[in-house]
N, C-alpha and C. Protein backbone atom coordinates (compact mmCIF):
# COMPACT_ATOMS: atom_id res chain seq x y z
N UNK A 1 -6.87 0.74 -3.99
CA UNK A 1 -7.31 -0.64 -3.96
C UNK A 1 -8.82 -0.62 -3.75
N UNK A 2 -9.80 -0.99 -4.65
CA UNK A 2 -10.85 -0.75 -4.87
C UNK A 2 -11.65 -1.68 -3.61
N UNK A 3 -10.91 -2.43 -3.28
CA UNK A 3 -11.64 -3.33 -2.47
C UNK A 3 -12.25 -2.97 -0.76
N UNK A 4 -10.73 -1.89 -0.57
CA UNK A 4 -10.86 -1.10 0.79
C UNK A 4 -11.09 0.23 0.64
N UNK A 5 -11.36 0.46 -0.38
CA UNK A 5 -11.86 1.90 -0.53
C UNK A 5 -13.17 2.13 -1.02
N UNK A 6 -14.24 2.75 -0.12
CA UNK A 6 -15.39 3.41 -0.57
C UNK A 6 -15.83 3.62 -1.70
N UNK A 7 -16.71 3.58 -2.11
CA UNK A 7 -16.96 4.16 -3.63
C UNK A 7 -17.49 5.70 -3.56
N UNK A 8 -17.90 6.57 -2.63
CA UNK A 8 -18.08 7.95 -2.34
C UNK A 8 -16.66 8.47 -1.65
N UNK A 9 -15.42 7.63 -1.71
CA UNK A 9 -14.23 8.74 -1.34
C UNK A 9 -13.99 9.09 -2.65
N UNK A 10 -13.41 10.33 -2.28
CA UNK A 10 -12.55 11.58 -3.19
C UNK A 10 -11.64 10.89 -4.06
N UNK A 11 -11.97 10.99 -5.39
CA UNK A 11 -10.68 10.68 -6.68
C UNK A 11 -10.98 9.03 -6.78
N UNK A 12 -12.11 8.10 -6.14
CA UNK A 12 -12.55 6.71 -6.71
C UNK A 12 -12.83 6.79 -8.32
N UNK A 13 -11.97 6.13 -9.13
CA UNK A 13 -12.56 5.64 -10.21
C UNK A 13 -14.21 5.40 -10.34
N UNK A 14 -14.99 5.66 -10.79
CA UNK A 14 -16.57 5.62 -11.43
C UNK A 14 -16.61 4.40 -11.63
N UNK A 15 -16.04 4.04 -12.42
CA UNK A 15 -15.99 2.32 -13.36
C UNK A 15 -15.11 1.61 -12.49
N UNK A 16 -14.42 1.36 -11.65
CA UNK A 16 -13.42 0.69 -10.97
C UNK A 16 -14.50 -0.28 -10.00
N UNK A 17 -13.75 -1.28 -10.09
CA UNK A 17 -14.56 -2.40 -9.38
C UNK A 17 -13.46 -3.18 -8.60
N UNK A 18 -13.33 -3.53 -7.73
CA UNK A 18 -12.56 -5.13 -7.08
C UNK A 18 -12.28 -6.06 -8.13
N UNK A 19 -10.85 -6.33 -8.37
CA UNK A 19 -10.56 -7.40 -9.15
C UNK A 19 -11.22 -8.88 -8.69
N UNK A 20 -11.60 -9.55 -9.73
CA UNK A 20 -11.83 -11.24 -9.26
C UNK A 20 -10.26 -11.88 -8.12
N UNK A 21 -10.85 -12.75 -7.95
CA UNK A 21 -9.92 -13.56 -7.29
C UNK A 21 -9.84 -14.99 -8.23
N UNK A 22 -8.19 -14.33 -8.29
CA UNK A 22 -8.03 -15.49 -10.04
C UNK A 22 -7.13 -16.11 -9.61
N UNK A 23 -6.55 -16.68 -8.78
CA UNK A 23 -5.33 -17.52 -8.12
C UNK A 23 -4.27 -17.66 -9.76
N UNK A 24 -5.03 -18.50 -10.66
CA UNK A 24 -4.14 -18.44 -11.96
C UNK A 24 -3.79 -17.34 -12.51
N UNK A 25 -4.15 -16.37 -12.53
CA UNK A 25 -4.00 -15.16 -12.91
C UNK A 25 -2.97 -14.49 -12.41
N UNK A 26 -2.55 -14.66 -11.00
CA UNK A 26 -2.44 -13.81 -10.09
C UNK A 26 -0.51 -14.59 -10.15
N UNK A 27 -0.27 -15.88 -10.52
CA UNK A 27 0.17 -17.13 -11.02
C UNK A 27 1.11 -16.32 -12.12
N UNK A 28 0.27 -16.43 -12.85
CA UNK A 28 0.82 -15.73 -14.58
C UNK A 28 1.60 -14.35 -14.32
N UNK A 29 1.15 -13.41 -13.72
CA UNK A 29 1.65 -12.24 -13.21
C UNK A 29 3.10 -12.18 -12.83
N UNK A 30 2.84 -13.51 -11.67
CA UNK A 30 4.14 -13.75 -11.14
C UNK A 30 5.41 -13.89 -12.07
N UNK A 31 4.55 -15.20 -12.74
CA UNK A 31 5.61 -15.53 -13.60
C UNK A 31 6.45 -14.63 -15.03
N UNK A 32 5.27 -13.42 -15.19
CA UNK A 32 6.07 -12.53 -15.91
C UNK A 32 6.74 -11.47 -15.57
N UNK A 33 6.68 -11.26 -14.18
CA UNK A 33 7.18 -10.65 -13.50
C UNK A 33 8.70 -11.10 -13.38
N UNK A 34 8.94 -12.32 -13.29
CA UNK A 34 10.47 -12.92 -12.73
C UNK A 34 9.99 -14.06 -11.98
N UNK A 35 10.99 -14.63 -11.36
CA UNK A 35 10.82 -15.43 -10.40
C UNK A 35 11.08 -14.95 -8.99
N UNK A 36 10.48 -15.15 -8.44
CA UNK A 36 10.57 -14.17 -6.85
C UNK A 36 11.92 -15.21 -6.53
N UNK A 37 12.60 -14.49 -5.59
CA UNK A 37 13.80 -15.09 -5.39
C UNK A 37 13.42 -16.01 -4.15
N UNK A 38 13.97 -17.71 -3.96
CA UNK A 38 13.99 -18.51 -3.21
C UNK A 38 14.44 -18.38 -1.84
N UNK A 39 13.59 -18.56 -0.85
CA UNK A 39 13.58 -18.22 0.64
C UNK A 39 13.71 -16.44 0.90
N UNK A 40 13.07 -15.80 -0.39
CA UNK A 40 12.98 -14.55 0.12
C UNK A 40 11.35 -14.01 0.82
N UNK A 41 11.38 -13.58 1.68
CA UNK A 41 10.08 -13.90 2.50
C UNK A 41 9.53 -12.11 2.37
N UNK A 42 8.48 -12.09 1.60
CA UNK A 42 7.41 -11.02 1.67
C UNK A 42 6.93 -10.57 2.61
N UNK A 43 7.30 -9.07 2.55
CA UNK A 43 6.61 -8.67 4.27
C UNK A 43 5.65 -7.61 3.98
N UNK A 44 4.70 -7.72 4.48
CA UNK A 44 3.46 -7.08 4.98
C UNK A 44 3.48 -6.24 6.01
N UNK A 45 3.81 -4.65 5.72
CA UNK A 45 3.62 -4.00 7.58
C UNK A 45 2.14 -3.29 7.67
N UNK A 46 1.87 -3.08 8.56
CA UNK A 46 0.72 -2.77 8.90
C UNK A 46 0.25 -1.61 10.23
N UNK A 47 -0.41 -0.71 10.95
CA UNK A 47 -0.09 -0.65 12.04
C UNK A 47 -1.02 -1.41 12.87
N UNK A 48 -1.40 -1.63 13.71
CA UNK A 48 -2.15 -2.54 14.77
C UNK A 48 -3.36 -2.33 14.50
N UNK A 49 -4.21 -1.33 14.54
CA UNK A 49 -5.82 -1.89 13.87
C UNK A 49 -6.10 -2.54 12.94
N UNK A 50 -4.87 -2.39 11.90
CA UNK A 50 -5.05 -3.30 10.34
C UNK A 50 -4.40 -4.77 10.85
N UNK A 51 -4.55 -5.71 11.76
CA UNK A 51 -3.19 -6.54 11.67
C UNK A 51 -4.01 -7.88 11.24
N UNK A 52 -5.77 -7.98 11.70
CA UNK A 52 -6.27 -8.63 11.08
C UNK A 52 -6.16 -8.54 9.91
N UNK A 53 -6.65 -7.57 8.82
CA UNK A 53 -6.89 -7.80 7.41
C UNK A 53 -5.52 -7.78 6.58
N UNK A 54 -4.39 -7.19 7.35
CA UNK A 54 -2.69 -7.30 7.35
C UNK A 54 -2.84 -9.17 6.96
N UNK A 55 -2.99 -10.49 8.24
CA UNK A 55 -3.22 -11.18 7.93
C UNK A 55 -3.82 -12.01 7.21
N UNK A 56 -5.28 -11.56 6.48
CA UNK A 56 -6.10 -12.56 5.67
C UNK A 56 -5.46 -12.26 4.38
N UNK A 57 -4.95 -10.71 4.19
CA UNK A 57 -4.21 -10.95 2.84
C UNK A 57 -3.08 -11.51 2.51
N UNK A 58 -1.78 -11.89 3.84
CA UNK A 58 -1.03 -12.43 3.74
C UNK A 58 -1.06 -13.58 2.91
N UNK A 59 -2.16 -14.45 3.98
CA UNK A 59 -2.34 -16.22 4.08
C UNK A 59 -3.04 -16.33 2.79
N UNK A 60 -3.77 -15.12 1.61
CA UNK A 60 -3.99 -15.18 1.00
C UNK A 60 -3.14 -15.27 -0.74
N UNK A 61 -2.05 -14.72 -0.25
CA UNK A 61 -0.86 -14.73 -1.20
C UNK A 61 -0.38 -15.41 -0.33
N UNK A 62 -0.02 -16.19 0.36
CA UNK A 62 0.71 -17.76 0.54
C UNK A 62 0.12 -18.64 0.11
N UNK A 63 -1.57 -18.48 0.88
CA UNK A 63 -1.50 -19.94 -0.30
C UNK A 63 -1.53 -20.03 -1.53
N UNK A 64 -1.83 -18.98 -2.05
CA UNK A 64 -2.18 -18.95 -3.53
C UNK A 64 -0.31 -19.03 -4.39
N UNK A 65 0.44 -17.98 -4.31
CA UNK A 65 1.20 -17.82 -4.45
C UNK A 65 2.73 -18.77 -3.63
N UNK A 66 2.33 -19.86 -2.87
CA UNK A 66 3.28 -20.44 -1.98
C UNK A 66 4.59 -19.60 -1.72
N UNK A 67 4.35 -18.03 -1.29
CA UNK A 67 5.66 -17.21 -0.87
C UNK A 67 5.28 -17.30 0.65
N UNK A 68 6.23 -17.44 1.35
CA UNK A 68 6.41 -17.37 2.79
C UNK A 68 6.38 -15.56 2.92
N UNK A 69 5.58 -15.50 3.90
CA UNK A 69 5.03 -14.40 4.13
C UNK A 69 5.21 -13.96 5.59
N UNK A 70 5.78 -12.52 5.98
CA UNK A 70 5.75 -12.19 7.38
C UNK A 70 5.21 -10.75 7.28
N UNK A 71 4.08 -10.91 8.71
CA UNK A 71 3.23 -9.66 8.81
C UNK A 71 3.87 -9.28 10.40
N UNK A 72 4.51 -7.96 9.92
CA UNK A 72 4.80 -6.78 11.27
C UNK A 72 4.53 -5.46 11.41
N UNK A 73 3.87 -5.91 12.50
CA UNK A 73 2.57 -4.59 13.06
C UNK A 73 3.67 -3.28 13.38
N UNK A 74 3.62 -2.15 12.76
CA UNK A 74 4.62 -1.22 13.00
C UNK A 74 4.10 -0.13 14.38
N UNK A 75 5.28 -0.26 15.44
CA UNK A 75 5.04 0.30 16.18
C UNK A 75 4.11 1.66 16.50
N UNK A 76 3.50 2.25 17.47
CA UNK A 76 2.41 3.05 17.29
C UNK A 76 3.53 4.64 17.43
N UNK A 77 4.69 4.52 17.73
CA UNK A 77 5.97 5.61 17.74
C UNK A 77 6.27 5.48 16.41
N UNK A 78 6.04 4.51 15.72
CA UNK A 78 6.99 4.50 14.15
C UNK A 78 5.89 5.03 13.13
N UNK A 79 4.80 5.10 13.37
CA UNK A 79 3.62 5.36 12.15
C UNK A 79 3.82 6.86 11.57
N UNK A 80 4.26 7.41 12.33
CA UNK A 80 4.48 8.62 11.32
C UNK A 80 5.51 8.92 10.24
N UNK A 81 6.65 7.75 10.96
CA UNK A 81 7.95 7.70 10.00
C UNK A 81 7.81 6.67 8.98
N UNK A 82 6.79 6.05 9.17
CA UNK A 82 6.51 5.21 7.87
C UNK A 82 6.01 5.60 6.86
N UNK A 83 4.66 6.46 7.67
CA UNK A 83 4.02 6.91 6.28
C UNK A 83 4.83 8.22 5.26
N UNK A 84 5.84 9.27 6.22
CA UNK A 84 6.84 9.82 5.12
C UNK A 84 7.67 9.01 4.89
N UNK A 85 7.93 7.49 5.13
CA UNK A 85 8.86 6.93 4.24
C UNK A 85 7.80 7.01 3.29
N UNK A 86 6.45 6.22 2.72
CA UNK A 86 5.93 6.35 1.74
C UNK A 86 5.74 7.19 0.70
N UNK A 87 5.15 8.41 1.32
CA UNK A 87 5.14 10.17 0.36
C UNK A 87 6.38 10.32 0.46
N UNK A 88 7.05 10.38 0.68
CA UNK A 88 8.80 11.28 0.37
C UNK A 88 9.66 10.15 -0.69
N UNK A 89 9.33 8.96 -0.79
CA UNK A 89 9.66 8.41 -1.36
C UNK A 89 11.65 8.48 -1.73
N UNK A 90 12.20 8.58 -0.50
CA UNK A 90 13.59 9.27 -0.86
C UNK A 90 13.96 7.79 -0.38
N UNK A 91 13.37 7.09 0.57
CA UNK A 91 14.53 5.77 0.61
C UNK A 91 13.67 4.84 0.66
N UNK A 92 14.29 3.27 0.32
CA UNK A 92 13.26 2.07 0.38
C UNK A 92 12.50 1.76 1.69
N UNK A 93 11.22 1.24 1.43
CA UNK A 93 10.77 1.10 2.33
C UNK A 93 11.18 -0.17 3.22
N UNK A 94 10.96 -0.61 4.28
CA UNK A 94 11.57 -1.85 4.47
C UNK A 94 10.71 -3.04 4.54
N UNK A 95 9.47 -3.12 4.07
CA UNK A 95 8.30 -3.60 3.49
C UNK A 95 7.78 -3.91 2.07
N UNK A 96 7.07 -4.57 1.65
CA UNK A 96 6.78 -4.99 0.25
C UNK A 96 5.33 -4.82 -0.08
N UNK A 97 4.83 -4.41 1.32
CA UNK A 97 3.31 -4.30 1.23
C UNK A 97 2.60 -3.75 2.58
N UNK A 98 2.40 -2.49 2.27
CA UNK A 98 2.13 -1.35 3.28
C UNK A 98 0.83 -1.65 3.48
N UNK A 99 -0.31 -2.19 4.37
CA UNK A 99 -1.46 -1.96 4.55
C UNK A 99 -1.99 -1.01 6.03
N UNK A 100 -2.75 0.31 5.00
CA UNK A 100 -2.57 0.97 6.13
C UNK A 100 -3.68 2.46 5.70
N UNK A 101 -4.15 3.30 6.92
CA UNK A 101 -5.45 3.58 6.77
C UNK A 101 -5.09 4.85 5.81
N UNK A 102 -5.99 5.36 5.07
CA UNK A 102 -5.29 6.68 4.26
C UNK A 102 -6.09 7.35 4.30
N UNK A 103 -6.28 8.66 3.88
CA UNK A 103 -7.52 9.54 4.00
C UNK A 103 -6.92 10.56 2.85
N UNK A 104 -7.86 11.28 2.15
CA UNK A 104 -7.38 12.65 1.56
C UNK A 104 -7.42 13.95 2.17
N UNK A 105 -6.16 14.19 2.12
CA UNK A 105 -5.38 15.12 3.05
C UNK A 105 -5.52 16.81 2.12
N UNK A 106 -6.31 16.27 0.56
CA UNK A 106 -6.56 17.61 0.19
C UNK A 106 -7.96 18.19 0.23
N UNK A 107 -8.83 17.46 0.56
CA UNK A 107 -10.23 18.13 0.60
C UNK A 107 -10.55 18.93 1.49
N UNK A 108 -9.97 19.58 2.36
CA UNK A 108 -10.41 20.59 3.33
C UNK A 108 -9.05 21.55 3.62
N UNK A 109 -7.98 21.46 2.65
CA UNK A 109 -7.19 21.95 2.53
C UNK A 109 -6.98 23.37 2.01
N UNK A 110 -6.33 24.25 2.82
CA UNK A 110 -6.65 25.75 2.01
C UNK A 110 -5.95 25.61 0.57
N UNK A 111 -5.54 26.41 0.04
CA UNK A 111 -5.02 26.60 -1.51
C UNK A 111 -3.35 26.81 -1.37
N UNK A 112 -2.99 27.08 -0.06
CA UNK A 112 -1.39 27.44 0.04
C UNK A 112 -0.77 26.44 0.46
N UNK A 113 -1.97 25.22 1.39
CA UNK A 113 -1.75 24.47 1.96
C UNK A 113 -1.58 22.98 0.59
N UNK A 114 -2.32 23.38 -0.05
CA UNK A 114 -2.87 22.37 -1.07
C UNK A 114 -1.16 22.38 -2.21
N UNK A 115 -1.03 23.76 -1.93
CA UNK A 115 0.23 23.88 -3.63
C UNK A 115 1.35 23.18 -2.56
N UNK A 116 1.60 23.85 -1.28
CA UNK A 116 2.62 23.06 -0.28
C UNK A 116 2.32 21.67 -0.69
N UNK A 117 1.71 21.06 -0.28
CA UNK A 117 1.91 18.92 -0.52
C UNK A 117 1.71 18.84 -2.25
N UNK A 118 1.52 19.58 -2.74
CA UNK A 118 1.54 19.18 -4.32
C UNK A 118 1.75 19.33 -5.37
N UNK A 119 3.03 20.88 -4.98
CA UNK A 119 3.86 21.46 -5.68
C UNK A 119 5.36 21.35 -5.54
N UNK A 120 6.61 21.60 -6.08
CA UNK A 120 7.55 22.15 -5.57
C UNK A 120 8.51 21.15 -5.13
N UNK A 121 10.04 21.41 -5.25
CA UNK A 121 10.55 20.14 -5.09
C UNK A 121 10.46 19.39 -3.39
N UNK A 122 10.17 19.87 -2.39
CA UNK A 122 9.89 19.06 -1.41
C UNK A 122 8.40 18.92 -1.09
N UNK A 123 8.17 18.65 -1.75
CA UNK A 123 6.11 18.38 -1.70
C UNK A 123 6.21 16.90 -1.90
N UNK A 124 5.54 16.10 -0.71
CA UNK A 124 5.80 14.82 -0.40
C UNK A 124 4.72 14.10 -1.46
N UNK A 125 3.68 15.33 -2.14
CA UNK A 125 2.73 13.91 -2.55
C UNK A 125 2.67 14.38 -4.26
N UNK A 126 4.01 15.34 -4.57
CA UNK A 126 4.61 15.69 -5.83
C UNK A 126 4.02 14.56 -6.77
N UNK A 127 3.63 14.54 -8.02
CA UNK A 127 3.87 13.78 -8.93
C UNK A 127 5.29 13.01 -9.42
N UNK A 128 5.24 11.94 -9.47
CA UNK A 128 6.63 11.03 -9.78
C UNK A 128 7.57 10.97 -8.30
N UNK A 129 7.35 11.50 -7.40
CA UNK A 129 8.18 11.39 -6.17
C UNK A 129 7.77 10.10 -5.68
C-alpha cells in the first residue's frame, strides 16, 4: 500500500504512487465486485499502535462506501498468531482488513535462512501460499 509505505523500502515499485481518493470509483469497484451482503459488517484488525490509522480508514470506507464497519485492536498475546495466520495462509483470517506494521524479513537474512521463508512446501512467504 503505497500510501504507508516508504518510497526507499526494499521491493517499492519506482513508478507506484498513492491512489486518488475517488469515492465514485471506489463505488464502481464495489459494484463489480457483487453486492456486499446486507448487515454484514467489515472488520478491520489492527494491533494497538495502529488503532488510530485502523480508525481513519475505517470511517473512511463507511462513509464513502456506507458499510458498517468494526475496528478490533488484536491482543498484544495474539500478534504473533495473526501474523502466521497471514504468511501460512492455511486458514481464514477472521478479519477483512489487516492493518499492521511489516518490515522485510529478507534483507539481512543469511542465504539458508532466506531459501527457509521462500522455498519449499512449508515456507510461509512461498509464492501462491
Amino acid at each position: 500500500m503505497p500510501a504507508f509505505t516508504p518510497a526507499w523500502s526494499s521491493g517499492y515499485p519506482e513508478k507506484l504512487g498513492p491512489y486518488p481518493h475517488d469515492v465514485d470509483a471506489a463505488k464502481r469497484l464495489m459494484d463489480e465486485a457483487g453486492d456486499w451482503p446486507d448487515g454484514r459488517t467489515l472488520i478491520v484488525a489492527t494491533p494497538a499502535p495502529f488503532k488510530s490509522i485502523a480508525l481513519m480508514v475505517a470511517s473512511d470506507i463507511e462513509a464513502g462506501l456506507s458499510i458498517d464497519i468494526k475496528v478490533t485492536v488484536i491482543p498484544t498475546g495474539q500478534i504473533l498468531a495473526s501474523s502466521r495466520v497471514l504468511t501460512e495462509k492455511r486458514i481464514t483470517p477472521p478479519w477483512d482488513i489487516l492493518i499492521y506494521g511489516w518490515f522485510d524479513l529478507s534483507s539481512e537474512a543469511s542465504p539458508p535462512e532466506g531459501a527457509a521463508n521462500f522455498a519449499g512446501p512449508m515456507a510461509p512467504f512461498a509464492q501462491g501460499r
